[in-house]
C-alpha atoms as a PDB file:
ATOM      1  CA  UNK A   1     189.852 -18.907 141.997  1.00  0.00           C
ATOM      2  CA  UNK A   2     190.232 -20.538 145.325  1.00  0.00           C
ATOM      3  CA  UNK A   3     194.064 -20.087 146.750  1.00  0.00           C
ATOM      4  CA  UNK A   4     194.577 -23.512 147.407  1.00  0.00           C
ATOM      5  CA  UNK A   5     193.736 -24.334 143.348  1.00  0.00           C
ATOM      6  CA  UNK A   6     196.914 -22.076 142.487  1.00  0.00           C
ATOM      7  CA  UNK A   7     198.734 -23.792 145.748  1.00  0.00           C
ATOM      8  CA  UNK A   8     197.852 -27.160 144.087  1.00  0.00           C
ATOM      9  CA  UNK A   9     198.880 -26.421 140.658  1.00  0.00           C
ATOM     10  CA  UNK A  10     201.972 -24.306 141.440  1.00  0.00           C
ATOM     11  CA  UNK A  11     203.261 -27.860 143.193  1.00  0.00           C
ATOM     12  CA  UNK A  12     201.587 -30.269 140.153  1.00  0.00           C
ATOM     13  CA  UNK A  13     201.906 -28.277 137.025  1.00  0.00           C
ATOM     14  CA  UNK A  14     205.787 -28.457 135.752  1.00  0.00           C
ATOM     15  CA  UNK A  15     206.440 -32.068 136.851  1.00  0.00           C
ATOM     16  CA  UNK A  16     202.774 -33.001 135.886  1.00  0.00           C
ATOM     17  CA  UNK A  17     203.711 -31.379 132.236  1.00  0.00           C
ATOM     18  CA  UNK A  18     207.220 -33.309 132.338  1.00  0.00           C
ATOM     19  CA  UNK A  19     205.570 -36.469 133.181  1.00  0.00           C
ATOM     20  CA  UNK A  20     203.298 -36.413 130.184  1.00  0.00           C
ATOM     21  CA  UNK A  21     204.700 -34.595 127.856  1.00  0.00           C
ATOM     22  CA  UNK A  22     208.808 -36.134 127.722  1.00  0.00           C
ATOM     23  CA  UNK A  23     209.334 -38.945 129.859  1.00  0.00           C
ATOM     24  CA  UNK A  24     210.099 -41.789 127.702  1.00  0.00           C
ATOM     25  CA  UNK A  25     208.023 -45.231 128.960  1.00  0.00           C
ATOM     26  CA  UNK A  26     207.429 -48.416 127.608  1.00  0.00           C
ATOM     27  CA  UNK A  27     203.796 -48.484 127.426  1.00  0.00           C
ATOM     28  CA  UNK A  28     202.834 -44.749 127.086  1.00  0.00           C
ATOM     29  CA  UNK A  29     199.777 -43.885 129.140  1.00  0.00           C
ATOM     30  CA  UNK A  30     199.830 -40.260 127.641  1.00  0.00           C
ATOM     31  CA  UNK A  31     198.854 -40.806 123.751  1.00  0.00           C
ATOM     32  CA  UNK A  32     195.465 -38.526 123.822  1.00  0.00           C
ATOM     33  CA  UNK A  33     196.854 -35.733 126.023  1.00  0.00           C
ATOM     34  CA  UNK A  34     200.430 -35.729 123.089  1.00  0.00           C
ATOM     35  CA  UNK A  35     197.682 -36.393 120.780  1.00  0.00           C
ATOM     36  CA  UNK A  36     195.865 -33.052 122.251  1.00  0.00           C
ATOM     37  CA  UNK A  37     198.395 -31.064 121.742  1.00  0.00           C
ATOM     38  CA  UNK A  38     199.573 -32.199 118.259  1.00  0.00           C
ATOM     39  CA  UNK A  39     195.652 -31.253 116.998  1.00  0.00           C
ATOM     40  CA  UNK A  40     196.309 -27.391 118.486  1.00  0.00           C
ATOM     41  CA  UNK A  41     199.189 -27.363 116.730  1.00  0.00           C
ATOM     42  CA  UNK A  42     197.503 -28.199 113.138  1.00  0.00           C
ATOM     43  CA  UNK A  43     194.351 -25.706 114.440  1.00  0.00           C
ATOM     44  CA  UNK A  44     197.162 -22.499 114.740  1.00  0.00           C
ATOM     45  CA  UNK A  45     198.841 -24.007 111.619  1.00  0.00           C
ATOM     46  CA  UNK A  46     196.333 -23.521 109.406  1.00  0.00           C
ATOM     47  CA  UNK A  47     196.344 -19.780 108.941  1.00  0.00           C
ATOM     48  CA  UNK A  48     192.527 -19.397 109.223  1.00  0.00           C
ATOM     49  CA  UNK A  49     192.144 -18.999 112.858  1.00  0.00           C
ATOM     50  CA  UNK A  50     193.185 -14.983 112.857  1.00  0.00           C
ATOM     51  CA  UNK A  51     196.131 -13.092 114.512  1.00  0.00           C
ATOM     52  CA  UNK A  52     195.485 -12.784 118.417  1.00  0.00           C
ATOM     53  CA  UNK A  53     194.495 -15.398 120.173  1.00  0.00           C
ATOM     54  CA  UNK A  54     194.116 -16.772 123.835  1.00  0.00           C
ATOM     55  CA  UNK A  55     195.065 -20.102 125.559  1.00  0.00           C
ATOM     56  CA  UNK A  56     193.183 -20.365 128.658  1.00  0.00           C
ATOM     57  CA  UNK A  57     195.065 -22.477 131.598  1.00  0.00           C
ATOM     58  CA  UNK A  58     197.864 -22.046 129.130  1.00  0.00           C
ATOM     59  CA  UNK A  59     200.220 -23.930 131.697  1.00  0.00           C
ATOM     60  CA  UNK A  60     204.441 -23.951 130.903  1.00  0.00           C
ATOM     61  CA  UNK A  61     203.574 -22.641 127.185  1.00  0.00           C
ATOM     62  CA  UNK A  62     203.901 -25.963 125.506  1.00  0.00           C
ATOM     63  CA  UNK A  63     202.569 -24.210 122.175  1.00  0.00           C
ATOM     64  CA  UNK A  64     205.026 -21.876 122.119  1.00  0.00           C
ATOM     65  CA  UNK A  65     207.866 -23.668 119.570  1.00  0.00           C
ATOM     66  CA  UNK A  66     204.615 -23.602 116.977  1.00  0.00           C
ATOM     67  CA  UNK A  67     203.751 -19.428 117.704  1.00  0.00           C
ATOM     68  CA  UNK A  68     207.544 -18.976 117.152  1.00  0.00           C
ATOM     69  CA  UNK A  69     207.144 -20.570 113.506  1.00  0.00           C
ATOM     70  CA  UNK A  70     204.020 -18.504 113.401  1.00  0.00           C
ATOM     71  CA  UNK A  71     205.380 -14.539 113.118  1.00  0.00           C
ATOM     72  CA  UNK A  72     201.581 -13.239 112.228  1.00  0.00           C
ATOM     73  CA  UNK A  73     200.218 -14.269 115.745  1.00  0.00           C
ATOM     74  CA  UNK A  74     200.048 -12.633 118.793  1.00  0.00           C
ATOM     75  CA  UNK A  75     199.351 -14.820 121.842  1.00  0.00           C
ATOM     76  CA  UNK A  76     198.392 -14.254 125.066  1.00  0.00           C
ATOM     77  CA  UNK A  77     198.293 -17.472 127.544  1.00  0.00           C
ATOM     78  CA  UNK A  78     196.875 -17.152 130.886  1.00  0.00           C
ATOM     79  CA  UNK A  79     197.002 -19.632 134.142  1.00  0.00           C
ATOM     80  CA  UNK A  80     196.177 -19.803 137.585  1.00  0.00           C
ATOM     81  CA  UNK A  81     199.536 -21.272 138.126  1.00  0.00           C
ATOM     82  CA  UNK A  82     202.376 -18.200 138.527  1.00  0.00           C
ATOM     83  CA  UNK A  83     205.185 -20.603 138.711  1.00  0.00           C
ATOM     84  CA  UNK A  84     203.741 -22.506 135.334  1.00  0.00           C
ATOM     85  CA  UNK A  85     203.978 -18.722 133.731  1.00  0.00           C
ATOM     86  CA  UNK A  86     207.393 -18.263 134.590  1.00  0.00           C
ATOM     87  CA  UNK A  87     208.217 -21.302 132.820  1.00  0.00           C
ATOM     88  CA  UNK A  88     206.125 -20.182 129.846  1.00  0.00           C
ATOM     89  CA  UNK A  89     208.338 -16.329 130.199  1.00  0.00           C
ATOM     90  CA  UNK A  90     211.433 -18.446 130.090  1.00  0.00           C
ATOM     91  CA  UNK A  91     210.459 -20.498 127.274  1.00  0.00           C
ATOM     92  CA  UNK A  92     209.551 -17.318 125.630  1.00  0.00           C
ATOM     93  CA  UNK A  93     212.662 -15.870 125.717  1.00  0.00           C
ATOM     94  CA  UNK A  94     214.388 -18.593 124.952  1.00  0.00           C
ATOM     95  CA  UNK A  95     212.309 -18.423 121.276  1.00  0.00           C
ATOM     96  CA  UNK A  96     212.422 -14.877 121.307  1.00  0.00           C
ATOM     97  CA  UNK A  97     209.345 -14.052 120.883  1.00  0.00           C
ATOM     98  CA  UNK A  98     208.442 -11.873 123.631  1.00  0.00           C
ATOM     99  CA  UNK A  99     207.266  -8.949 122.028  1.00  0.00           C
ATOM    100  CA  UNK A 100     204.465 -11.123 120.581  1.00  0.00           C
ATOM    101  CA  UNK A 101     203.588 -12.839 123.842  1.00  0.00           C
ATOM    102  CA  UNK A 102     201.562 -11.707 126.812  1.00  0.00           C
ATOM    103  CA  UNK A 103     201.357 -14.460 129.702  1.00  0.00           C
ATOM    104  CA  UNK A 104     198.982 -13.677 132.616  1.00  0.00           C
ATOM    105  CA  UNK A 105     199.336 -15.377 136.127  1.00  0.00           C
ATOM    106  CA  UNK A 106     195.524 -15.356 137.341  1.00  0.00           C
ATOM    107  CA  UNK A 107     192.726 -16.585 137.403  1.00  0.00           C
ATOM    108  CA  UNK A 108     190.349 -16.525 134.212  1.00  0.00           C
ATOM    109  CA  UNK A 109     186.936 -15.462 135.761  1.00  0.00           C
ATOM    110  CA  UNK A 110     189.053 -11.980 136.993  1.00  0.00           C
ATOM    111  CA  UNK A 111     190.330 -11.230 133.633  1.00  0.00           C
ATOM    112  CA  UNK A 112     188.720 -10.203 130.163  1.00  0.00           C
ATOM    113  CA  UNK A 113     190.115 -10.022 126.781  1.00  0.00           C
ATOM    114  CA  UNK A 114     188.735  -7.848 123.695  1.00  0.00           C
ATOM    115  CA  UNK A 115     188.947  -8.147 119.880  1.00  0.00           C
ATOM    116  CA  UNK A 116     190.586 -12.082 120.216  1.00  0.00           C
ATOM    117  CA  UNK A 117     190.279 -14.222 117.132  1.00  0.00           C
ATOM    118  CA  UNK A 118     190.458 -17.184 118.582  1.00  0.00           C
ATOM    119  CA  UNK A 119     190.028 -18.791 122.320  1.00  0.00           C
ATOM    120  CA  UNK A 120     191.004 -22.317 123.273  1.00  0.00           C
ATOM    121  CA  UNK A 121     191.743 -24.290 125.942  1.00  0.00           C
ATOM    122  CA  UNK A 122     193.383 -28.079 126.534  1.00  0.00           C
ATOM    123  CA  UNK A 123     191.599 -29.961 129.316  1.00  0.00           C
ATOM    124  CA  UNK A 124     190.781 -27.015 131.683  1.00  0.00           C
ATOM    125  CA  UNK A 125     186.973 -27.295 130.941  1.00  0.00           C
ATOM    126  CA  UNK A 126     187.014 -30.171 133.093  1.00  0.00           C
ATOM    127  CA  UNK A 127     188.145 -28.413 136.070  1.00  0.00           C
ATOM    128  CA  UNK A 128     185.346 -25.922 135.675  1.00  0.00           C
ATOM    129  CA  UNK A 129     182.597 -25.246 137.822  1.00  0.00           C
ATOM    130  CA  UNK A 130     178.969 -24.023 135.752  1.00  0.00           C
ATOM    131  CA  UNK A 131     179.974 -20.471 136.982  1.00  0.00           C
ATOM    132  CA  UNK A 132     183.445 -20.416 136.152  1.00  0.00           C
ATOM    133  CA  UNK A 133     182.486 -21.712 132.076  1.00  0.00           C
ATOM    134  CA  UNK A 134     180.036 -18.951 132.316  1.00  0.00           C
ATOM    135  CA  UNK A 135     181.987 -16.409 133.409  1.00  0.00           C
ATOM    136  CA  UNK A 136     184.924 -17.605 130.779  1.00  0.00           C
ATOM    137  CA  UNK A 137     182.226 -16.935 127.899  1.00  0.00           C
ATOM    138  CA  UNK A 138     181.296 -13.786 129.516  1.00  0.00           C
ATOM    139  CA  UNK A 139     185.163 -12.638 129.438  1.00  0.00           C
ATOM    140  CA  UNK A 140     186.092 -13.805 126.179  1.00  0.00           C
ATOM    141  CA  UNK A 141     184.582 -12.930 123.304  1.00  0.00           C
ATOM    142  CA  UNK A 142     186.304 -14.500 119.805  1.00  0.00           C
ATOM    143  CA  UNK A 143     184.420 -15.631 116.696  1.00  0.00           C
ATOM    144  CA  UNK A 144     185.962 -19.015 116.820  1.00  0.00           C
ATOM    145  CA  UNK A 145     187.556 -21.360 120.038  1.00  0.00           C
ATOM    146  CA  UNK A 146     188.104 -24.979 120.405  1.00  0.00           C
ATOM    147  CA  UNK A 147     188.792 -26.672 123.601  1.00  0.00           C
ATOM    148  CA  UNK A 148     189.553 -30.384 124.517  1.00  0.00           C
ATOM    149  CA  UNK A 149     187.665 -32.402 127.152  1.00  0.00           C
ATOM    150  CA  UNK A 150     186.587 -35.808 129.099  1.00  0.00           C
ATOM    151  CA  UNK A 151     183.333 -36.948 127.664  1.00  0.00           C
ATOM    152  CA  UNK A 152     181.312 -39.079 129.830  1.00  0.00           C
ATOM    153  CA  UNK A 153     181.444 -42.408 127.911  1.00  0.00           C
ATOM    154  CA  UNK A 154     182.006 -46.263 129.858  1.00  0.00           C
ATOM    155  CA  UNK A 155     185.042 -47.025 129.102  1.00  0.00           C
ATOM    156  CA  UNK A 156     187.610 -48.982 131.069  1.00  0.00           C
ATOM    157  CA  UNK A 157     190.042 -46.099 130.310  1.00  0.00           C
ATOM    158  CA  UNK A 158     188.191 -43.517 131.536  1.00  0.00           C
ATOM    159  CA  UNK A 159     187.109 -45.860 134.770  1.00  0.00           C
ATOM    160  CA  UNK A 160     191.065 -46.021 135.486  1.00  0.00           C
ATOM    161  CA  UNK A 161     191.216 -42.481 134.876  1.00  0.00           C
ATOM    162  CA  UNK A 162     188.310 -41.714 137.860  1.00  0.00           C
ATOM    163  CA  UNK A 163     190.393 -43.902 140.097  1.00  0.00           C
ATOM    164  CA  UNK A 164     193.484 -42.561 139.596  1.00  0.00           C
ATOM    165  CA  UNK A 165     192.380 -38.726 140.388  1.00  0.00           C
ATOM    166  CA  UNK A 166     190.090 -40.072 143.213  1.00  0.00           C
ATOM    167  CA  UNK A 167     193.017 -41.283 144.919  1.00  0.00           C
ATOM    168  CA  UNK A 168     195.777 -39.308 144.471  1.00  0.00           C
ATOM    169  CA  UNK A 169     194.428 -35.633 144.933  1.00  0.00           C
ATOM    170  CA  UNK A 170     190.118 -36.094 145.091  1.00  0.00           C
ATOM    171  CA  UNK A 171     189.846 -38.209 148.316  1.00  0.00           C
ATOM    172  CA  UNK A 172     191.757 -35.066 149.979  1.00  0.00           C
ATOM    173  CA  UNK A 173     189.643 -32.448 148.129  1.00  0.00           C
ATOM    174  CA  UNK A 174     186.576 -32.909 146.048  1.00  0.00           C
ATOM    175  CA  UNK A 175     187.607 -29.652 143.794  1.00  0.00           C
ATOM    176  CA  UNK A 176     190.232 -31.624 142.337  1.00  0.00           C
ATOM    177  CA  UNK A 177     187.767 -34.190 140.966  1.00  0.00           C
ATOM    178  CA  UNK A 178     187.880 -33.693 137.184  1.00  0.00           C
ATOM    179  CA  UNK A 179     184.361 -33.384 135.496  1.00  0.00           C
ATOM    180  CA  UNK A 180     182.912 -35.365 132.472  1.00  0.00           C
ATOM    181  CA  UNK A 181     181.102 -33.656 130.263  1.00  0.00           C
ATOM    182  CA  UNK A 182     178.358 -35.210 127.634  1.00  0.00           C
ATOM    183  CA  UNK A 183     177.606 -33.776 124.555  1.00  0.00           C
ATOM    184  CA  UNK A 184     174.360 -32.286 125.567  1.00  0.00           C
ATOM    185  CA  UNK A 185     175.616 -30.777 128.166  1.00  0.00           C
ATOM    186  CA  UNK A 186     178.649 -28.979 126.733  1.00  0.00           C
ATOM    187  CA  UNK A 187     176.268 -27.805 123.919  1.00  0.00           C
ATOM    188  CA  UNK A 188     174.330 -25.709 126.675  1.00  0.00           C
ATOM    189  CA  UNK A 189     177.043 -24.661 128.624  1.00  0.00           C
ATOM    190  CA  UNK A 190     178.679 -23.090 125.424  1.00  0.00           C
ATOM    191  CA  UNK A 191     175.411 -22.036 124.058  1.00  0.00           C
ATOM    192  CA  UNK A 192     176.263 -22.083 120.658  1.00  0.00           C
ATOM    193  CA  UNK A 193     174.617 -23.142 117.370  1.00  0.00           C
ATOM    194  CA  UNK A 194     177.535 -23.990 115.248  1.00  0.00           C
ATOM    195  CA  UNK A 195     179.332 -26.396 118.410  1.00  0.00           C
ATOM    196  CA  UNK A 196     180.471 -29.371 116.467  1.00  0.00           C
ATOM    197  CA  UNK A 197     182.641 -32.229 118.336  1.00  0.00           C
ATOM    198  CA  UNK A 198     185.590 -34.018 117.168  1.00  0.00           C
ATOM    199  CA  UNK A 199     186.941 -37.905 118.456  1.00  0.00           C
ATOM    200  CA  UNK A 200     189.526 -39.819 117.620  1.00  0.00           C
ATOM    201  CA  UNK A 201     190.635 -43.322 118.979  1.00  0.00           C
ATOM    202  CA  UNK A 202     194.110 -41.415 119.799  1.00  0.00           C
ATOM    203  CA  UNK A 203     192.402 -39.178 122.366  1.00  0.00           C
ATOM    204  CA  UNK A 204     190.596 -41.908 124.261  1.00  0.00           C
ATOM    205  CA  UNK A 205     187.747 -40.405 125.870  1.00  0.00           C
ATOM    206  CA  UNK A 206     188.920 -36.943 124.966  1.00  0.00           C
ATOM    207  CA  UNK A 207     187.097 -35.069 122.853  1.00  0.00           C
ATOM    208  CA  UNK A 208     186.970 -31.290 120.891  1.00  0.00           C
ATOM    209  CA  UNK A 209     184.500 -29.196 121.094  1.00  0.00           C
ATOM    210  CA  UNK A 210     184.445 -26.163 118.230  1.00  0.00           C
ATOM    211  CA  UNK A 211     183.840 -23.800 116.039  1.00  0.00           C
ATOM    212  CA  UNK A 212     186.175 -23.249 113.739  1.00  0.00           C
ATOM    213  CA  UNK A 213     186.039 -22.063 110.082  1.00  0.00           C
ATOM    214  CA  UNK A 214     186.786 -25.946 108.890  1.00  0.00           C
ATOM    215  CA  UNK A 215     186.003 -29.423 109.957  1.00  0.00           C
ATOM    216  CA  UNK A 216     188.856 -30.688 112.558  1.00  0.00           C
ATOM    217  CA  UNK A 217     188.755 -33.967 110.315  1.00  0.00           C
ATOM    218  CA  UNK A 218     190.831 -32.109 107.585  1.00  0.00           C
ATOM    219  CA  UNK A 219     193.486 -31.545 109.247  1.00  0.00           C
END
């Protein structure tokens, strides 16, 4: 991972989490990335996705109130971000849960995790280079994951949504020009035979990809 990626995030991340996540607006731009989040909480509250299991780009540790309600798991959260992981320690503590959580400040293509039950991720896929999803499926190994990402669909939503990244950080580097992913595509890059996708009006142009030991519409 490319220094200036953790320089960016270190100086985005905790107001970037704020900003979605708790301030209060009158017309709230943020439903599918709240709506995101909500899902992964019903996926680790269902008690069929095993005991250890990774977040990838795990950020401030917004999951972490739902692990603490959850005393069978052991997470580990990693992300590129060390000032996002400090937050995530100090929420930790704060639940004390500690002993049950590992948080990693890095990058995922340099680290590697064994026996995992479950991998997921919220919206990093689409900061992801070919080689760096590779690499991720190389380094993680877990009979079941779901992550969240932008499908490429016209919408007027996800137009705004170009526009908005464009100019606030990808007019000064292309890097930080998310990626939109279609169906076929994200099939290959996972490689995987029992990929199934999940959308919901809520998450806009979001959209899970998974495999997970029940359909994401009964939860």
């Amino acid at each position: 991972m490319k220094s200036h990626i953790k320089e960016f995030w270190d100086k985005k991340i905790i107001g970037w989490e704020q900003d979605k996540y708790e301030r209060q607006k009158k017309i709230d731009v943020n439903v599918s990335l709240k709506e995101r989040l909500k899902i992964a909480g019903r996926i680790l509250q269902s008690g069929l996705v095993g005991s250890k299991i990774v977040e990838l780009g795990c950020g401030s540790g917004r999951l972490l109130p739902i692990i603490a309600k959850l005393p069978h798991i052991h997470y580990v959260g990693i992300d590129v971000s060390p000032v996002a992981i400090a937050e995530a320690q100090k929420r930790a503590k704060e639940l004390g849960i500690e002993e049950r959580v590992n948080l990693i400040a890095g990058s995922i293509v340099d680290h590697s995790f064994e026996k995992v039950d479950l991998v997921f991720s919220l919206g990093l896929l689409d900061w992801l280079s070919d080689e760096e999803m590779n690499l991720m499926i190389k380094n993680v190994r877990a009979p079941h994951f779901f992550h969240s990402f932008s499908e490429q669909r016209p919408s007027l939503s996800q137009f705004l949504h170009r526009l908005y990244v464009f100019f606030f950080y990808g007019h000064k580097d292309p890097s930080y020009v998310p990626r939109y992913y279609t169906d076929e595509e994200m099939f290959g890059l996972l490689r995987g035979e029992n990929v199934k996708f999940y959308r919901s009006k809520k998450l806009s142009f979001g959209t899970f990809c998974y495999d997970l030991p029940f359909d994401l519409e009964t939860i």
